[in-house]
Protein backbone atom coordinates (compact mmCIF):
# COMPACT_ATOMS: atom_id res chain seq x y z
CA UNK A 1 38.14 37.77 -24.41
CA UNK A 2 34.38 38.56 -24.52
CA UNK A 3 33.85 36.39 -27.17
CA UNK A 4 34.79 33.66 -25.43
CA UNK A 5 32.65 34.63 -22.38
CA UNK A 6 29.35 35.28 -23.84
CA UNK A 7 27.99 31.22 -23.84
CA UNK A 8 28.04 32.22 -19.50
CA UNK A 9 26.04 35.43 -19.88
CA UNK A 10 22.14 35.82 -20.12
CA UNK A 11 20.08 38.82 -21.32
CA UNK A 12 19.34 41.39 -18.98
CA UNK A 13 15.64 42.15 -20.18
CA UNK A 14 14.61 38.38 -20.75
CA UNK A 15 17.20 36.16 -19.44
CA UNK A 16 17.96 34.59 -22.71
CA UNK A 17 20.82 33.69 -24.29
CA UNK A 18 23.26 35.83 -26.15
CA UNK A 19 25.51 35.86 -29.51
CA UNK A 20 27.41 38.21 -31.13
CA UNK A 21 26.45 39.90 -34.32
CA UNK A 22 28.38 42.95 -35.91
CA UNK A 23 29.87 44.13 -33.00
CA UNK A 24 26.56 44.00 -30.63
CA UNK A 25 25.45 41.19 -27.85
CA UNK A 26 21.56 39.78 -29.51
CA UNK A 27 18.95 37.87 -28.20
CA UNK A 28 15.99 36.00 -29.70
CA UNK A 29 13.96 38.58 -28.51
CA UNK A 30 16.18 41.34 -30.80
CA UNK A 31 17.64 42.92 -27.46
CA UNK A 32 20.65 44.04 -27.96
CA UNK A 33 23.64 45.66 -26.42
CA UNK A 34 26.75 47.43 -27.97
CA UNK A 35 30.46 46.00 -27.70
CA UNK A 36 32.56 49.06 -26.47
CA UNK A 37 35.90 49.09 -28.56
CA UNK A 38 37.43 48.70 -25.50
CA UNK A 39 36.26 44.92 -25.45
CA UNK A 40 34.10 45.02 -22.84
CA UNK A 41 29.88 45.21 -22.82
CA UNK A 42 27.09 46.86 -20.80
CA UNK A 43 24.52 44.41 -19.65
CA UNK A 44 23.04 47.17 -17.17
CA UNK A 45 19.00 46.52 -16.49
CA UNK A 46 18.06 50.15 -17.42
CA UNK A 47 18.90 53.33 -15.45
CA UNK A 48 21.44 52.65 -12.09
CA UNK A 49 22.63 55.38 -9.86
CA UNK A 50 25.70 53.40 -9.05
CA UNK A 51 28.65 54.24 -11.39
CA UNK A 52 31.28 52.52 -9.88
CA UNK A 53 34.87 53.69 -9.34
CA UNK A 54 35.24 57.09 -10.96
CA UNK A 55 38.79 56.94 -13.02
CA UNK A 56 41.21 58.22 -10.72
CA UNK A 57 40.15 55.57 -7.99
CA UNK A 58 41.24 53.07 -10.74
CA UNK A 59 44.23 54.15 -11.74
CA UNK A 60 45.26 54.54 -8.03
CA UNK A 61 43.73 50.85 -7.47
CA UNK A 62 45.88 49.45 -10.63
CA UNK A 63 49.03 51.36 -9.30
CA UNK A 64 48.99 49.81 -5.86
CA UNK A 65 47.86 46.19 -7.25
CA UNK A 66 49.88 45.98 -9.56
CA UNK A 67 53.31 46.26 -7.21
CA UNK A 68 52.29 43.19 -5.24
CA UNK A 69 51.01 44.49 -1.89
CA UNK A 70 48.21 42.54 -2.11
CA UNK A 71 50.15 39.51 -3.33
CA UNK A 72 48.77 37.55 -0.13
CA UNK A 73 45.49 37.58 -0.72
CA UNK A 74 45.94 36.43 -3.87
CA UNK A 75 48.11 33.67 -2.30
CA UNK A 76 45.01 33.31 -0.10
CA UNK A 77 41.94 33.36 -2.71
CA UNK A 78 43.49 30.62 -4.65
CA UNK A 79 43.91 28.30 -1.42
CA UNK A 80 40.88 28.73 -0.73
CA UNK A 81 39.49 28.07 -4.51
CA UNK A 82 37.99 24.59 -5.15
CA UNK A 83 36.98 24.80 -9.08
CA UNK A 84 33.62 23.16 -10.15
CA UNK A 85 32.66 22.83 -14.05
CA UNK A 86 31.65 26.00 -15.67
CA UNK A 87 33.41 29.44 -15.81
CA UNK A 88 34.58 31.57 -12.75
CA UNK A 89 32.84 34.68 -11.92
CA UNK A 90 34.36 37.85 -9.72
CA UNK A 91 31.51 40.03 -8.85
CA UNK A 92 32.87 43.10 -8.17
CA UNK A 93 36.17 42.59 -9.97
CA UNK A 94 37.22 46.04 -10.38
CA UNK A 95 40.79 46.00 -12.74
CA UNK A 96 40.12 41.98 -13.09
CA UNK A 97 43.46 41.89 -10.72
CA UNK A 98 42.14 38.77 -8.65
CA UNK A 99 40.39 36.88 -11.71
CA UNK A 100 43.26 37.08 -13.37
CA UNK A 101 45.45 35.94 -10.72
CA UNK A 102 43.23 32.76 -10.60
CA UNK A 103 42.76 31.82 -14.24
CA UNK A 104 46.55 31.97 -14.45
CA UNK A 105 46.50 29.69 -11.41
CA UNK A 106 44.00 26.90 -13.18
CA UNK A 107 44.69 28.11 -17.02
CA UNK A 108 41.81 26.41 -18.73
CA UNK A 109 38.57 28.45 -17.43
CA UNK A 110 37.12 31.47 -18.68
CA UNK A 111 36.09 34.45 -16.40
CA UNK A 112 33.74 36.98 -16.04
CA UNK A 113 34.98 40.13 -14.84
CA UNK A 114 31.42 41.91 -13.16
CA UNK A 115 31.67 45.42 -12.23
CA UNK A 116 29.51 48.74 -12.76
CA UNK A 117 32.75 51.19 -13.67
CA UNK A 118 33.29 51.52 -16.82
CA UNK A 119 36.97 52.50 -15.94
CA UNK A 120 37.26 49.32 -14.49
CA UNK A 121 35.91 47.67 -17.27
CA UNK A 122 38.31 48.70 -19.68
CA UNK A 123 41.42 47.47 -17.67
CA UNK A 124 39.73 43.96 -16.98
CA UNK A 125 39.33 43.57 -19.78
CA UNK A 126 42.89 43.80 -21.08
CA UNK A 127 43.93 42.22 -17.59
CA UNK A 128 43.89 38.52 -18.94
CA UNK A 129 42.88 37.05 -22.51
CA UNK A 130 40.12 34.50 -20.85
CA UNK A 131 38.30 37.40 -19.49
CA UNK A 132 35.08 38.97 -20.70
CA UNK A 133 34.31 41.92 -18.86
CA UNK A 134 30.66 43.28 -18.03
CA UNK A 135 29.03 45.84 -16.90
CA UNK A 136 25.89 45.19 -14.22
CA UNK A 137 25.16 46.53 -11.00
CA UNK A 138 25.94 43.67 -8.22
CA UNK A 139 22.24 44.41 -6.69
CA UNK A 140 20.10 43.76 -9.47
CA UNK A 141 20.06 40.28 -10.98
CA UNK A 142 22.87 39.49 -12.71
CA UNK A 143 23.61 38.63 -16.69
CA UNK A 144 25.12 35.50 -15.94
CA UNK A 145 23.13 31.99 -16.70
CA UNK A 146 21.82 30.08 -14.29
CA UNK A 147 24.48 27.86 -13.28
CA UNK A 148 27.15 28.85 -15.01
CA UNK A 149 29.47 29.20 -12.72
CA UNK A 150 32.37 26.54 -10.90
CA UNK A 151 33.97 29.24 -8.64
CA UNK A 152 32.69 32.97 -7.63
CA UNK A 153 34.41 35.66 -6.65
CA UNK A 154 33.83 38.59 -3.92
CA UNK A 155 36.39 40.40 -2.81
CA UNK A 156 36.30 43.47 -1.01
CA UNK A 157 32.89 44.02 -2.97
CA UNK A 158 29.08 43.86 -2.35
CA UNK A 159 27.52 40.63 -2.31
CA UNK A 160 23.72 39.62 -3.20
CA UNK A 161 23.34 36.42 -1.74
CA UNK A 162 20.46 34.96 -3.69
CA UNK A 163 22.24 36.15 -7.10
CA UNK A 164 25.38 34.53 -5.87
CA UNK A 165 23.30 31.30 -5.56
CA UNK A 166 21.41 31.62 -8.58
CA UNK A 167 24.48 31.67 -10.87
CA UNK A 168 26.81 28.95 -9.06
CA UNK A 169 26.70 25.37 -9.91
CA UNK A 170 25.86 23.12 -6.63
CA UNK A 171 29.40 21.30 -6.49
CA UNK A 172 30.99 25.55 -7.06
CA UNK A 173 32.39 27.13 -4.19
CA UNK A 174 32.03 31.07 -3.49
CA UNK A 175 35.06 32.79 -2.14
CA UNK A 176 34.76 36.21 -0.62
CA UNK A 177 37.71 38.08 1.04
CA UNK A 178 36.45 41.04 3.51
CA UNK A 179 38.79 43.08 5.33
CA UNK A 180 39.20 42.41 9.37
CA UNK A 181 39.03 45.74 12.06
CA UNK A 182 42.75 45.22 12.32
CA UNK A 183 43.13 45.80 8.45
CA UNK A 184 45.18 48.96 7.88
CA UNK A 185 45.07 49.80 11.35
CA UNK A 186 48.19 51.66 11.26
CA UNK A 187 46.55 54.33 8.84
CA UNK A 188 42.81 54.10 10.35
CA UNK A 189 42.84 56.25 13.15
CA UNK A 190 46.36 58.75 11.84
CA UNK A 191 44.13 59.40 8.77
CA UNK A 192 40.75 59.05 9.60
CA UNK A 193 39.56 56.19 7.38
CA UNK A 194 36.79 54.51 7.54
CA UNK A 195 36.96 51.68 10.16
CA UNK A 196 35.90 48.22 9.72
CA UNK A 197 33.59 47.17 12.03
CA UNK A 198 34.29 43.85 15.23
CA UNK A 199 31.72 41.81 13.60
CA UNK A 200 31.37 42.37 9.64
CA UNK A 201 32.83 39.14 9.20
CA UNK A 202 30.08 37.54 11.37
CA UNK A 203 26.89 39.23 9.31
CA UNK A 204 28.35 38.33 6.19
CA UNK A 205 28.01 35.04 7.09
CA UNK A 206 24.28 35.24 8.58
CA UNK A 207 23.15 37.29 5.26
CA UNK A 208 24.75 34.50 2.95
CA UNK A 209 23.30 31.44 5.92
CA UNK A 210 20.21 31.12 3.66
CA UNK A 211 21.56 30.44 0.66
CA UNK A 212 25.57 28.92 1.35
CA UNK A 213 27.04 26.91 4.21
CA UNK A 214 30.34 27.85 5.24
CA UNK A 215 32.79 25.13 4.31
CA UNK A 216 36.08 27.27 5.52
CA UNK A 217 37.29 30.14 6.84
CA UNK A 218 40.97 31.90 7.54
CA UNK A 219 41.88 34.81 8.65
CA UNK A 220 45.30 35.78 6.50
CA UNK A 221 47.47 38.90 8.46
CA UNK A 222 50.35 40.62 6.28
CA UNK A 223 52.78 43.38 6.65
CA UNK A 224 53.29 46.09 3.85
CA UNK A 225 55.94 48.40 3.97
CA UNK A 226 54.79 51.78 2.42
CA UNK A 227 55.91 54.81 1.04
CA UNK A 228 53.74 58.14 0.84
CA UNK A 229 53.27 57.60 -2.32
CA UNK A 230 52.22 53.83 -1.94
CA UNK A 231 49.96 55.09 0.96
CA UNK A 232 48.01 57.73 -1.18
CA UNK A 233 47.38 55.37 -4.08
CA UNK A 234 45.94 52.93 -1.52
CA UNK A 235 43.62 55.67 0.89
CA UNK A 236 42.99 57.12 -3.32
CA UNK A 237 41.82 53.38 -4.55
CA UNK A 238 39.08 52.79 -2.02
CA UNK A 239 35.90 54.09 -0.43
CA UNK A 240 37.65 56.50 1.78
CA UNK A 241 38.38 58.35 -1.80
CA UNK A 242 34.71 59.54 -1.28
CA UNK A 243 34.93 60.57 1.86
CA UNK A 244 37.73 62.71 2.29
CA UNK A 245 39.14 66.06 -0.03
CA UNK A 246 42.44 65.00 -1.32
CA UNK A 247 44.20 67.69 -0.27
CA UNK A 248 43.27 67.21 3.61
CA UNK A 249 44.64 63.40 3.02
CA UNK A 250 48.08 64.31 1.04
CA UNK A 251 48.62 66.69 4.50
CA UNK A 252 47.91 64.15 6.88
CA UNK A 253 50.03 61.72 4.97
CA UNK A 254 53.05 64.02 4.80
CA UNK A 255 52.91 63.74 8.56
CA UNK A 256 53.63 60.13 8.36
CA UNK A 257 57.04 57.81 8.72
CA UNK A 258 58.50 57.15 5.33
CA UNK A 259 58.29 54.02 4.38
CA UNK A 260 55.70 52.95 7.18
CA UNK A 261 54.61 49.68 8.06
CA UNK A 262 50.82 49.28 7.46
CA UNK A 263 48.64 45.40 8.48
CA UNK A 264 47.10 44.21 5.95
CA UNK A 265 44.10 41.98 7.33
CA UNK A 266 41.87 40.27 5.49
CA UNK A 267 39.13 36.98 6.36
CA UNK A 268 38.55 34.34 2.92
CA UNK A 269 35.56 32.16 3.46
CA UNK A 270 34.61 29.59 1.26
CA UNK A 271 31.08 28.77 0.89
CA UNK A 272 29.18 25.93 -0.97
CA UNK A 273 25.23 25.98 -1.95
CA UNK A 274 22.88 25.09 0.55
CA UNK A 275 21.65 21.51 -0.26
CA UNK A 276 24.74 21.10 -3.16
């Protein structure tokens, strides 16, 4: 629940802190920032080209999540999670799928659910009652005190290293999950997805070097066994929903064995704060 959430989250314009009043997120300064009905709030600094998900991508993303394909990583994220004081923050969390999963996990912590759709929004924020979701744009600086955080997440989702810092206590650990170039390899090159590239694990880790030191790292290999229809919700959930007109993909996919076998391929790092 947002209420619940907003002692974690800082003004956008000042940095101060928020309360609620009458519906609205205030600061001292008299900035303030409506409460959608849909529970969640907009802490956007100002204009931002990014929008997010568009609605289909998260229906298709909730569809495929919610059946348990990605059950693994789940399994995965909360191996890897080592919980300092403070809330837990997924930046990028999309439906709130993976925050949820982890506050059922430790049961006493309250999340924030980051994310620029406002589609996604709205289903994290009904995806777990400790969650307050917010809108922000993972590039700019966050709405999230300094601090504030015992565990961050990042999974499958853009990271801003010095951000990531800013808001994570020094005894918090950062988690991010980022898919290998064996993940969906099955569908890659039969549809023409966009491939992951050999070393994206390895510049992850230099970009986040200055601020985090790596403290673990697995590699966590799956099978799935899909049907067409599990296989367009998951090419209509991600990136490659950009990229390619629908009906080029629903041909393509026709073509396909029913169920198929697809890898799922992910690598979960945990990081701690340099000098924590």
């Amino acid at each position: 629940m947002l209420a619940d959430a907003v002692p974690f989250l800082a003004c956008p314009l000042c940095g101060g802190a928020l309360a609620i009043e009458s519906g609205t997120l205030r600061c001292a300064r008299s900035h303030s920032f409506d409460i959608a009905r849909q529970g969640y709030v907009s802490l956007l600094r100002g204009a931002s080209t990014f929008t997010g998900d568009t609605p289909e991508m998260v229906d298709a993303r909730a569809a495929f999540l919610g059946v348990g394909h990605y059950a693994p990583i789940v399994e995965a994220i909360v191996d890897a999670a080592r919980l300092g004081p403070g809330c837990v923050v997924d930046v990028g969390a999309g439906t709130g799928y993976y925050l949820a999963a982890v506050l059922d996990h430790f049961r006493d912590r309250i999340g924030l659910a980051l994310d620029a759709s406002k589609p996604a929004l709205r289903r994290a924020a009904r995806a777990h009652p400790l969650i307050g979701a917010v809108g922000c744009d993972a590039w700019q600086p966050l709405p999230v005190q300094p601090a504030a955080a015992g565990l961050v997440l990042n999974v499958f989702a853009p990271r801003n290293p010095a951000e990531l810092r800013r808001i994570l206590r020094p005894e918090g650990t950062l988690v991010v999950v980022a898919p290998t170039s064996r993940h969906l390899a099955e569908l890659v090159s039969t549809l023409d997805l966009l491939a992951v590239e050999e070393d994206k694990q390895s510049r992850i880790d230099e970009r986040l070097a200055p601020h985090f030191d790596l403290v673990e790292q697995t590699d966590r290999e799956f099978s799935m066994t899909l049907s067409h229809h599990d296989v367009t919700t998951l090419v209509g959930m991600g990136p490659n929903a950009f990229h390619t007109v629908a009906a080029e993909f629903h041909e393509r996919i026709t073509a396909l064995a029913d169920p198929l076998t697809v890898t799922g391929s992910v690598t979960v790092s945990a990081y701690r704060p340099s000098g924590g």
